[in-house]
N, C-alpha and C. Protein backbone atom coordinates (compact mmCIF):
# COMPACT_ATOMS: atom_id res chain seq x y z
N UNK A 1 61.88 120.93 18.32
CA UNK A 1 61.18 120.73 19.60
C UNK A 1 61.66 121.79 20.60
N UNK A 2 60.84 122.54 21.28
CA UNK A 2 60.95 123.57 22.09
C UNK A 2 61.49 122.97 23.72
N UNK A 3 62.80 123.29 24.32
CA UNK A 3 63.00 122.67 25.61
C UNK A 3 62.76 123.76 26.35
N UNK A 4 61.34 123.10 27.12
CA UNK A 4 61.13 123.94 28.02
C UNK A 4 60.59 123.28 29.41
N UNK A 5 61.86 122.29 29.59
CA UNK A 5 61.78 121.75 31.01
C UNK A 5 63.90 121.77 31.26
N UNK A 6 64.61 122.99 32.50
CA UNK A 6 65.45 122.74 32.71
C UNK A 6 65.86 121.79 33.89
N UNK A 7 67.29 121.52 33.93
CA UNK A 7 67.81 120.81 34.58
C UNK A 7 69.04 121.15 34.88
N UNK A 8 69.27 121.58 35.90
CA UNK A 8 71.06 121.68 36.58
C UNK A 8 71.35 120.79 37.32
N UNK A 9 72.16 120.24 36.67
CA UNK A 9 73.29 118.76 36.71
C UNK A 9 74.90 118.86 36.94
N UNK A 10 75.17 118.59 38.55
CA UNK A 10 76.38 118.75 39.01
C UNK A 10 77.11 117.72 38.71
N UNK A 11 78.17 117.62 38.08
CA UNK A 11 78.84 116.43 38.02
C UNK A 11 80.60 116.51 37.17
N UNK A 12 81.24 115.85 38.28
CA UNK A 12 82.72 116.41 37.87
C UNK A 12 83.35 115.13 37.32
N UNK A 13 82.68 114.55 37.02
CA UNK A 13 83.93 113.12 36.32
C UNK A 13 83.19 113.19 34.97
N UNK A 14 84.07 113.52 33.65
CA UNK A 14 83.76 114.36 32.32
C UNK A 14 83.06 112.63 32.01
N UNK A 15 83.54 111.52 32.12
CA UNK A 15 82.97 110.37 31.08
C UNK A 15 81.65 110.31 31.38
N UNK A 16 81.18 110.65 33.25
CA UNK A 16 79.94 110.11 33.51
C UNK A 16 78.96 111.49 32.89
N UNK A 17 79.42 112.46 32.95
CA UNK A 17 78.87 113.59 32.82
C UNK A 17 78.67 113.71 30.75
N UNK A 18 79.25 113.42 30.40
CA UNK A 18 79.14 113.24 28.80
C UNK A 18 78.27 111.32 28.48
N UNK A 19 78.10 110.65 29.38
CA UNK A 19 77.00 109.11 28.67
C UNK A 19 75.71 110.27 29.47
N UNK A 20 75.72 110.41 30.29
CA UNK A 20 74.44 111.37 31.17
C UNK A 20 73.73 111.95 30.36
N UNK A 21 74.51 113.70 29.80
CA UNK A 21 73.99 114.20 28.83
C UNK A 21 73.89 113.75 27.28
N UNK A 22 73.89 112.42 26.77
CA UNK A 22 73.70 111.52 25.88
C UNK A 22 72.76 111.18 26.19
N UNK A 23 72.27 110.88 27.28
CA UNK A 23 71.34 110.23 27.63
C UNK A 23 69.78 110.94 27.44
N UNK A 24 70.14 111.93 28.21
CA UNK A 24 69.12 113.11 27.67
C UNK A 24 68.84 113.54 26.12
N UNK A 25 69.98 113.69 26.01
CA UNK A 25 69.95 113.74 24.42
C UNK A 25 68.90 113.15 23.59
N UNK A 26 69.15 111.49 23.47
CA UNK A 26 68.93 110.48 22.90
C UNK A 26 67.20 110.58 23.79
N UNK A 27 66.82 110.60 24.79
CA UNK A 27 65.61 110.21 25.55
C UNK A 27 64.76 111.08 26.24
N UNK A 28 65.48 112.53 26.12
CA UNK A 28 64.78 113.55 27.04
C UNK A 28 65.17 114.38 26.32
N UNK A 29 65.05 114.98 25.22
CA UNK A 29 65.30 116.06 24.46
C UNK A 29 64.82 117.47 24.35
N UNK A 30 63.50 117.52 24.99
CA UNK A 30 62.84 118.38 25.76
C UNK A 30 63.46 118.70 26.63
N UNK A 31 64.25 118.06 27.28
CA UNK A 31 65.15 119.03 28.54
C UNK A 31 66.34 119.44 28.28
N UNK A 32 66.14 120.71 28.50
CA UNK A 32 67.64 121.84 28.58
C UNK A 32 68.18 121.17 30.18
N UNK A 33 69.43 120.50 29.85
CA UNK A 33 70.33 120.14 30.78
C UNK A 33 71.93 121.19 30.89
N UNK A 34 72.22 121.77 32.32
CA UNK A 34 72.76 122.50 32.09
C UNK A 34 74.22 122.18 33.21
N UNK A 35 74.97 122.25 32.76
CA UNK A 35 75.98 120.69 33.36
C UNK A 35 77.06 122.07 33.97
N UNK A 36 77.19 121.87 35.10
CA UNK A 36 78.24 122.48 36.30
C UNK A 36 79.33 121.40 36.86
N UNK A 37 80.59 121.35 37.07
CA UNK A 37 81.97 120.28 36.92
C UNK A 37 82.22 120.20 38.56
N UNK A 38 81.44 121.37 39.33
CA UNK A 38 81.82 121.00 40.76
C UNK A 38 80.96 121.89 41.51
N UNK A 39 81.47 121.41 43.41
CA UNK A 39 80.83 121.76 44.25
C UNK A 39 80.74 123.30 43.86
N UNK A 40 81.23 123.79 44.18
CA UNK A 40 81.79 125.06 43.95
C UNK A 40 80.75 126.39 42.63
N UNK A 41 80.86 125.11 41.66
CA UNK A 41 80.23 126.02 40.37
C UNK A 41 78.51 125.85 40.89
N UNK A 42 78.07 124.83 41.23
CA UNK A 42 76.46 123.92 41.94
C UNK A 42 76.08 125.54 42.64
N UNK A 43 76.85 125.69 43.64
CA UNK A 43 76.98 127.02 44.54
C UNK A 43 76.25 128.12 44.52
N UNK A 44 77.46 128.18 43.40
CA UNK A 44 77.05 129.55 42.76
C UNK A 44 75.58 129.89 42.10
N UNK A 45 75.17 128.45 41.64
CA UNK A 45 74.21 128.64 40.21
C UNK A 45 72.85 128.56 41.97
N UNK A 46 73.11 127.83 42.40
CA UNK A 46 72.10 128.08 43.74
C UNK A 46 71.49 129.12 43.94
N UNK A 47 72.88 130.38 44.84
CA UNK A 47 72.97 131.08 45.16
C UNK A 47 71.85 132.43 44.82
N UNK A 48 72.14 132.53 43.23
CA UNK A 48 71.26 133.30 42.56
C UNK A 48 69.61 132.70 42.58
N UNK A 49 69.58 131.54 43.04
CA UNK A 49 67.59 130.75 42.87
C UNK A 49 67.78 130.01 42.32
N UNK A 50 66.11 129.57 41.48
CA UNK A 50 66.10 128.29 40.42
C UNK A 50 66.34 129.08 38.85
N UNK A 51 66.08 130.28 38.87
CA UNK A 51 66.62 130.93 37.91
C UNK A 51 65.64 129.96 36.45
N UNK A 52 64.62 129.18 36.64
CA UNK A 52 63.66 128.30 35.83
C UNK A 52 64.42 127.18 35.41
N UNK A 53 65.03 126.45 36.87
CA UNK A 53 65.44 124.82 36.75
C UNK A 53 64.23 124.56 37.43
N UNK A 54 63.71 123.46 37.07
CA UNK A 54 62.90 122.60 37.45
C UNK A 54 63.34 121.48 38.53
N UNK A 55 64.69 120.97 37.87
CA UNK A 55 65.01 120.09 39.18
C UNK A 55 66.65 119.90 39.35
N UNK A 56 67.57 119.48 40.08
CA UNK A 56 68.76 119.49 40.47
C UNK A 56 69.03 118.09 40.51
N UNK A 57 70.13 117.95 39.84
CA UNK A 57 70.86 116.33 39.63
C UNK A 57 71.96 116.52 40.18
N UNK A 58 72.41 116.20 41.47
CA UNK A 58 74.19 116.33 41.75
C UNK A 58 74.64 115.14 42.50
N UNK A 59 76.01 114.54 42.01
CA UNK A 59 76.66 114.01 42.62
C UNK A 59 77.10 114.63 43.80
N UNK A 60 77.38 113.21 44.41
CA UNK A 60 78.08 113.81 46.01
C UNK A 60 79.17 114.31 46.25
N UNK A 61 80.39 113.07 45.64
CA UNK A 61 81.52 113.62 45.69
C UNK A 61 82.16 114.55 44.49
N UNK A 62 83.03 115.60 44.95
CA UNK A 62 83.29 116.73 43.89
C UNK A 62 83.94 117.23 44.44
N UNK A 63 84.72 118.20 43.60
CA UNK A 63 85.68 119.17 44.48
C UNK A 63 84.46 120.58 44.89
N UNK A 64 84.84 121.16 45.95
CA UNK A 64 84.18 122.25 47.01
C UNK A 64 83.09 121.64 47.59
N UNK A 65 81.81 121.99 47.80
CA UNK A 65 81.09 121.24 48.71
C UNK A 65 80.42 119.97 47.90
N UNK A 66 80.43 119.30 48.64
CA UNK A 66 79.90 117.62 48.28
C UNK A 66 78.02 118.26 47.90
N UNK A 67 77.55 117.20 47.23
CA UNK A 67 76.24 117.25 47.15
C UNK A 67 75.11 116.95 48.25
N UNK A 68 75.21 116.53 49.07
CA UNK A 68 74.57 116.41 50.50
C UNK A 68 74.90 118.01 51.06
N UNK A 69 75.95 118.56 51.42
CA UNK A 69 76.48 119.63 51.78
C UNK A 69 75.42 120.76 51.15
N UNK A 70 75.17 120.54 49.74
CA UNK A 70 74.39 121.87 49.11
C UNK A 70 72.76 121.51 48.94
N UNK A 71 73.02 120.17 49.28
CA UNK A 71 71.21 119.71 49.07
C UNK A 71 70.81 120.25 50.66
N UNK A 72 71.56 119.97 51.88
CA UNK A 72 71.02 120.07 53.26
C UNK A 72 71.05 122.05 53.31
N UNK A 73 71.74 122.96 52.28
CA UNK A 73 71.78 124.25 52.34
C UNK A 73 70.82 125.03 51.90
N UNK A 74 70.25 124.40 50.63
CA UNK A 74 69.67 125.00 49.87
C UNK A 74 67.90 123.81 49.36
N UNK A 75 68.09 122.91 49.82
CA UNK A 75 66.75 122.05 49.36
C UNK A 75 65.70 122.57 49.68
N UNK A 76 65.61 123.29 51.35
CA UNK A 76 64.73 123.64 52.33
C UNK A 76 64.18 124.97 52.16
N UNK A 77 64.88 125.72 51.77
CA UNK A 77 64.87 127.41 51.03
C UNK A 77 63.59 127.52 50.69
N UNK A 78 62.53 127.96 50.93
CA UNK A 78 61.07 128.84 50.64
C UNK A 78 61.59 128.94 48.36
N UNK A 79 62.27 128.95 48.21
CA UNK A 79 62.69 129.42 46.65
C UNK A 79 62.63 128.21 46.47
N UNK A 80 63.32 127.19 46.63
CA UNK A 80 62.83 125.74 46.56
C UNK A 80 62.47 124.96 46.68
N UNK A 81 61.56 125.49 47.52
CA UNK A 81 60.38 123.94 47.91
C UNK A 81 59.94 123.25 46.83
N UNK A 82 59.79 123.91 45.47
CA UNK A 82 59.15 122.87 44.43
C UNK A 82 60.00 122.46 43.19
N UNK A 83 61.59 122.39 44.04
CA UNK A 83 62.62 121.89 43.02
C UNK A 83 62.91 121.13 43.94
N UNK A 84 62.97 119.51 42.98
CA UNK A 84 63.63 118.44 43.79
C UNK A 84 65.00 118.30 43.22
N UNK A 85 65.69 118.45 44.20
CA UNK A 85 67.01 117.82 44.56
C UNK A 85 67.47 116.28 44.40
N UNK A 86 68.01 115.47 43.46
CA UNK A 86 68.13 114.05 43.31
C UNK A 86 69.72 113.97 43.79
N UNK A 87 69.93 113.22 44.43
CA UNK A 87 71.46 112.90 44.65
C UNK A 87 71.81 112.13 43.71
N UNK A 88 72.53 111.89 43.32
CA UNK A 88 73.12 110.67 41.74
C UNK A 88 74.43 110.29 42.28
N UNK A 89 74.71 109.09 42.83
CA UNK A 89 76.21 108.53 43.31
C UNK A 89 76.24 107.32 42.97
N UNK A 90 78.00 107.73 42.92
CA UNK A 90 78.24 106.32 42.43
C UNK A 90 78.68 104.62 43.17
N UNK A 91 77.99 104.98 44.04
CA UNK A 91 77.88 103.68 44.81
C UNK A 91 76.96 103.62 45.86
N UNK A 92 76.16 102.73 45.90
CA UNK A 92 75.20 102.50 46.99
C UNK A 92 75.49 102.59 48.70
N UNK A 93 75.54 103.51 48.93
CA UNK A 93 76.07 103.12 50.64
C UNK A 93 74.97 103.99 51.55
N UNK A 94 74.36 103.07 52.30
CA UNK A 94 73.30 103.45 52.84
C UNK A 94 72.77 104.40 53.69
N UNK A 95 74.18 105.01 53.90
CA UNK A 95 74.47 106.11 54.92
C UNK A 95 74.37 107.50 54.21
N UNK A 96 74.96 107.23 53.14
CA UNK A 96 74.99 108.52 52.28
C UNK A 96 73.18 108.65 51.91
N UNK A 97 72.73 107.82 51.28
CA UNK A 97 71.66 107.74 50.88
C UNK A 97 70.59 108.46 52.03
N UNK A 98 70.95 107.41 53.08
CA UNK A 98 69.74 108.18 54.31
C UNK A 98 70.47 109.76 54.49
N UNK A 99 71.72 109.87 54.61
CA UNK A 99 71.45 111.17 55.02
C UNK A 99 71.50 112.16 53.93
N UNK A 100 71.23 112.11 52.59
CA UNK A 100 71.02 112.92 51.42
C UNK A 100 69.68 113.15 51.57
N UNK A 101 68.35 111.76 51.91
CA UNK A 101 67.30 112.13 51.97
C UNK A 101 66.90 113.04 53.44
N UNK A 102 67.37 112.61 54.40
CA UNK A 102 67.59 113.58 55.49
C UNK A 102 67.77 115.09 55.41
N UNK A 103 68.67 115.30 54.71
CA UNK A 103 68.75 116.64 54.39
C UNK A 103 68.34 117.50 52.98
N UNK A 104 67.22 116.37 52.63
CA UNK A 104 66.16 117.18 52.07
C UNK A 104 66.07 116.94 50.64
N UNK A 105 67.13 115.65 50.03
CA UNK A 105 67.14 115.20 48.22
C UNK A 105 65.62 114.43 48.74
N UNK A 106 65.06 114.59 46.98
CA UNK A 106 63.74 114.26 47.05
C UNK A 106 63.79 112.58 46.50
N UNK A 107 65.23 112.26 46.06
CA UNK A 107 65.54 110.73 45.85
C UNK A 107 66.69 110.84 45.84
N UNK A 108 67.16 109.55 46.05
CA UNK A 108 68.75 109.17 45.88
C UNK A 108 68.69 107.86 44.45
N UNK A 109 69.86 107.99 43.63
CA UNK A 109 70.28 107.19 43.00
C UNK A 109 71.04 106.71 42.61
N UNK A 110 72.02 105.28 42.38
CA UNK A 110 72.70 104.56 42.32
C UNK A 110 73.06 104.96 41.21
N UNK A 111 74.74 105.19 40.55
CA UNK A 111 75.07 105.72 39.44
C UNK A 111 75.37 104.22 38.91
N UNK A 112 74.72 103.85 37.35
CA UNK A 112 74.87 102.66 36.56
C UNK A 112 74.94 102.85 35.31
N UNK A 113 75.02 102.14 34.34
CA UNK A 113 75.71 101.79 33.19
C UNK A 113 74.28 101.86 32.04
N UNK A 114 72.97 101.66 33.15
CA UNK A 114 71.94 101.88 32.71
C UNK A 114 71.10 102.98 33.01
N UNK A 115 70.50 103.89 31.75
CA UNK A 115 70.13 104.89 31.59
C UNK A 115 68.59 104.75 32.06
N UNK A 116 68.10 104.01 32.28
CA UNK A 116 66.41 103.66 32.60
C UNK A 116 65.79 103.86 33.91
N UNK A 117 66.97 103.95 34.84
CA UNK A 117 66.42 105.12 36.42
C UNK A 117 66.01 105.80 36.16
N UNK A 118 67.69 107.00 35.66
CA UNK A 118 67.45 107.96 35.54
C UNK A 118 66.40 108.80 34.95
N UNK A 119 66.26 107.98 33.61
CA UNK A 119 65.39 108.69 32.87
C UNK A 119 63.85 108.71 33.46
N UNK A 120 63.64 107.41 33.95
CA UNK A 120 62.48 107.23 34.29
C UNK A 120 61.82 108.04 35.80
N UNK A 121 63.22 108.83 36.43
CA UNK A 121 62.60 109.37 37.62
C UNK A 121 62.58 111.11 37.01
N UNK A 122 63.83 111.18 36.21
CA UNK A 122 64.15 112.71 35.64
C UNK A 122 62.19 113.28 34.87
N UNK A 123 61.65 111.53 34.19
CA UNK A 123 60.35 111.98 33.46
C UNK A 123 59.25 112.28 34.44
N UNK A 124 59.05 111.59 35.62
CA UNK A 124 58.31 111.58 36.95
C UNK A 124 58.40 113.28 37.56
N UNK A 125 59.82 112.96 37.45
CA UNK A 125 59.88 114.90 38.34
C UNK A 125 59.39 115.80 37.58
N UNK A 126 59.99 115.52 36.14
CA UNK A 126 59.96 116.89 35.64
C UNK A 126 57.80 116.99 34.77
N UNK A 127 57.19 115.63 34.90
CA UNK A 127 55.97 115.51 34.86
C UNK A 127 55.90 115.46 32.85
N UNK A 128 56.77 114.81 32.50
CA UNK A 128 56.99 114.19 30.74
C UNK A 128 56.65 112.98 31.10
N UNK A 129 55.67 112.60 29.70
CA UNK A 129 54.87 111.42 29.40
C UNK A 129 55.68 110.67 28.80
């Protein structure tokens, strides 16, 4: 099967970041997921464009800039208007949430034990049946 829908996926805690890309694995196999460990590395891969990501998965908290920090930098960018930005955290707090969508994530989501959000918003964005 040819993957030709990417995904850059920020995420620095190795257990959540290895059931995640399982997850894809097992349910989205069509997507090239391309996994960055922190603020810092997210940055960089920015910096250069979408470089043919389709959409951005980052946690908030991380070492160098948090994910709100690079979604409110880079969401708004003329280069990305048609890459959505998802925040993925691991706890519901309503503040973070409003101001991730504030500064421009195209959803926020509650990090859980169940793979059936994710997948089901990752298939919505990226436009898989």
């Amino acid at each position: 099967m040819e993957k030709n829908k990417s995904l850059l996926y920020a995420e620095d805690d190795e257990f959540t970041s290895s059931l995640v890309l399982d997850w894809f694995k097992d349910f989205l196999p069509q997507v090239n997921v391309e996994l960055v460990k922190d603020g810092i590395s997210l940055e960089n891969k920015l910096k250069s464009g979408p470089n043919g990501f389709k959409a951005v998965l980052t946690d908030n908290q991380m070492p160098g800039p948090n994910g709100i920090h690079l979604i409110k930098r880079y969401a708004k960018l003329p280069e990305f208007e048609n890459i959505p930005f998802i925040l993925y955290c691991g706890a519901s707090y309503s503040d973070i949430k409003k101001e991730g969508l504030e500064s421009g994530a195209f959803a926020y989501l509650e990090k859980s034990g169940d793979y059936k959000p994710l997948i089901t918003l990752i298939k919505n964005v990226l436009k898989i049946d």
